[in-house]
Protein backbone atom coordinates (compact mmCIF):
# COMPACT_ATOMS: atom_id res chain seq x y z
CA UNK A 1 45.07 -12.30 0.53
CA UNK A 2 42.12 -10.69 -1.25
CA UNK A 3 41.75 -6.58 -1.86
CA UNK A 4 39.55 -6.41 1.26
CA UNK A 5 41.56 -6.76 4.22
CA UNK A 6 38.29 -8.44 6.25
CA UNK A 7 34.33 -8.14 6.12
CA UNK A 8 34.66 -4.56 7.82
CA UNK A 9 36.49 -3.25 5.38
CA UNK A 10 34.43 -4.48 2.39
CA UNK A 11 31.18 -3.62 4.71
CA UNK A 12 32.66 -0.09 4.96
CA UNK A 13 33.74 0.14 1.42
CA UNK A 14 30.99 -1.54 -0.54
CA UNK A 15 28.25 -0.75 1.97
CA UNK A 16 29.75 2.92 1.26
CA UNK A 17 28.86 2.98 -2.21
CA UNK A 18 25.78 1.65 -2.43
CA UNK A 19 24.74 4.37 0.37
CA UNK A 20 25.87 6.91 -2.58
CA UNK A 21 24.23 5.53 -4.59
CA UNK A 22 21.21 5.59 -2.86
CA UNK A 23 21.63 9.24 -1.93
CA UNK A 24 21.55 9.95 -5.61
CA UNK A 25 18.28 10.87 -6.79
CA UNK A 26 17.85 9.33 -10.17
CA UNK A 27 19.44 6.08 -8.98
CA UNK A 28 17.86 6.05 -5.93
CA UNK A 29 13.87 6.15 -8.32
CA UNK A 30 14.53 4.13 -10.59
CA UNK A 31 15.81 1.20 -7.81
CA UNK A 32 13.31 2.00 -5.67
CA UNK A 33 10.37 1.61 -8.60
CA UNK A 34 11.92 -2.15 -8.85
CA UNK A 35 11.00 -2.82 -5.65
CA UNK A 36 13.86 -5.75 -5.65
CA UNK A 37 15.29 -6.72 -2.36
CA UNK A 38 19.05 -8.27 -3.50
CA UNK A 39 21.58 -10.25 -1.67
CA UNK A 40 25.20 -9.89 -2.13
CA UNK A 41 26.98 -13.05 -0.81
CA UNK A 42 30.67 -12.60 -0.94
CA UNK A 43 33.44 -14.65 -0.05
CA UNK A 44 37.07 -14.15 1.15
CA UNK A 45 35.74 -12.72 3.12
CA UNK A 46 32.80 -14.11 3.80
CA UNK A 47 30.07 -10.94 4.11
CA UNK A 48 26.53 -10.43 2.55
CA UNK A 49 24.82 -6.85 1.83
CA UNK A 50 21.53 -6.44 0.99
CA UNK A 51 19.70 -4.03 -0.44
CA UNK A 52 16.33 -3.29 -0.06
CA UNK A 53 13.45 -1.87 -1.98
CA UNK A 54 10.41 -3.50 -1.28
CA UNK A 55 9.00 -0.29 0.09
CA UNK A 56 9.36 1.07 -3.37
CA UNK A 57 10.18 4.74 -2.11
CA UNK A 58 13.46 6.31 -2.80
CA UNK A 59 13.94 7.71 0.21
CA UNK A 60 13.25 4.56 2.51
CA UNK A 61 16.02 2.33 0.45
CA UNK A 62 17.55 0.15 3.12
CA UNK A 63 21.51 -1.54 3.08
CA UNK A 64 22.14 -3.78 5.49
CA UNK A 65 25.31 -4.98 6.04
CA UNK A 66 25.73 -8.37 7.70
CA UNK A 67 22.78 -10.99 8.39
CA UNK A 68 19.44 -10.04 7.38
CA UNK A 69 16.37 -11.22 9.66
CA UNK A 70 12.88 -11.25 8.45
CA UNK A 71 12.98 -10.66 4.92
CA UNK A 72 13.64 -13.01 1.81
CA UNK A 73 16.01 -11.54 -1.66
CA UNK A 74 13.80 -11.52 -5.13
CA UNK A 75 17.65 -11.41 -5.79
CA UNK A 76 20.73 -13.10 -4.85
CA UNK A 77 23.98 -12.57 -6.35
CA UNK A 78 27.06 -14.60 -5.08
CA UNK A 79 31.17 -13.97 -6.03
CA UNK A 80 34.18 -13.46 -4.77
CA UNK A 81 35.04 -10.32 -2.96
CA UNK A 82 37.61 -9.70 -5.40
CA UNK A 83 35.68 -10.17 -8.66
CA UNK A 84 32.94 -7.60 -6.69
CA UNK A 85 35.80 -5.02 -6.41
CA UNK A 86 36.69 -5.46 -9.54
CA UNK A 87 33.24 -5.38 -11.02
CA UNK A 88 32.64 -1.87 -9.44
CA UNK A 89 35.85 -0.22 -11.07
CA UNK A 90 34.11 -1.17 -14.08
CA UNK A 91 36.73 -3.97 -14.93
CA UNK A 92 34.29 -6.84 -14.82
CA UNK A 93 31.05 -7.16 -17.80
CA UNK A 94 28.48 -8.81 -15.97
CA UNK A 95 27.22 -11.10 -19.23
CA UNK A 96 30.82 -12.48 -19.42
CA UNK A 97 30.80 -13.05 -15.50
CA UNK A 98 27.79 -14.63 -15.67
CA UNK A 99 28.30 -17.08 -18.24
CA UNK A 100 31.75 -18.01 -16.33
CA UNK A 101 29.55 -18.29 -13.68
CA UNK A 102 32.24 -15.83 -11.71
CA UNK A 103 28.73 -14.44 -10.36
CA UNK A 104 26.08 -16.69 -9.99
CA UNK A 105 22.79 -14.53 -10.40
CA UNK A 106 19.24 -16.38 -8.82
CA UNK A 107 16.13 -14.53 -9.11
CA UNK A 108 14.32 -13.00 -12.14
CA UNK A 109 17.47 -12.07 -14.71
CA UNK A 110 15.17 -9.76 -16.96
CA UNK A 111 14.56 -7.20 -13.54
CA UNK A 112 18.48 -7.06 -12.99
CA UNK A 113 20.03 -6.26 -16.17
CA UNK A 114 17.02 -3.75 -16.55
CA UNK A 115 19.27 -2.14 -14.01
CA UNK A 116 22.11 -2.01 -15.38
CA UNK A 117 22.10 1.36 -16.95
CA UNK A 118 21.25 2.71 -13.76
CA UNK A 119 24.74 1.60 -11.90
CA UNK A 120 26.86 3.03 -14.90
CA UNK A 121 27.30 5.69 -12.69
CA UNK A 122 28.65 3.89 -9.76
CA UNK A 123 32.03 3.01 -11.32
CA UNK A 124 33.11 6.90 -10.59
CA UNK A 125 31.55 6.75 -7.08
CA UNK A 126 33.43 3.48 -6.09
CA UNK A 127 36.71 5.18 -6.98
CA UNK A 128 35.81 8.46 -5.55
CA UNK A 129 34.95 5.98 -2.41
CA UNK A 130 37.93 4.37 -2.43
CA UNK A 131 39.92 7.90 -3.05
CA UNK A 132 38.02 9.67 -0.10
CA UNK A 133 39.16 6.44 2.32
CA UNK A 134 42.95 6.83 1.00
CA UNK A 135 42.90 3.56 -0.93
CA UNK A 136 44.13 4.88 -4.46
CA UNK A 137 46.16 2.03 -4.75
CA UNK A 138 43.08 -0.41 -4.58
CA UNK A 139 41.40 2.08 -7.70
CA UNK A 140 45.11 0.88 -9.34
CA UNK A 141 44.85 -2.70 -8.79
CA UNK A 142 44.89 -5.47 -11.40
């Protein structure tokens, strides 16, 4: 079994972050002024959250969690629920992922790791996540 126990707990746990995320200001601008609409395809379990932009105002960010209707991803980046957990504790460098094709990245590369120095922050906010929801043994894991 994988660290998620099923799609509701990776919905509430992932789709928890990125809502922090969003709430923070300077993250929240500088996605937002991308304008990118991204897909995250998981597996084991199978779940997808997107995150949306395309309104390019900070305040109007949308997650969805689940099935998306009407709207296409600039973005879509597909792994294993487990390499996604593990990538958020900061355990995972997206380059070397990428190249081991652990995530498979479609859509314009240059845009997404323009990002990356904006999500630095989030590898304190998915353990303060995790923390807040009792799971400090899933902050531990290998």
């Amino acid at each position: 079994m994988g660290v998620f126990r099923d799609a509701d707990q990776l919905y509430e746990l992932l789709g928890g972050l990125f809502q922090e995320l969003t709430e923070n200001k300077e993250i929240a601008e500088k996605f937002a002024s991308s304008g990118l609409v991204i897909r995250f395809s998981y597996k084991e379990p199978d779940a997808e959250i997107w995150l949306d932009a395309s309104k390019r105002d900070p305040e109007n960010i949308e997650i969805i969690c689940g099935k998306a209707e009407g709207i296409e991803p600039e973005v879509e980046m597909s792994m294993d629920a487990d390499v996604a957990h593990k990538f958020w504790l900061g355990k995972v460098n997206l380059m070397v992922a990428l190249t081991r094709r652990q995530i498979v990245a479609k859509g314009p590369i240059p845009k997404i790791m323009k990002l990356l120095p904006v999500i630095k922050p989030a590898y304190g906010v998915y353990k303060k996540v995790l923390r807040e929801k009792g799971l400090e043994s899933m902050v531990n894991a290998k």
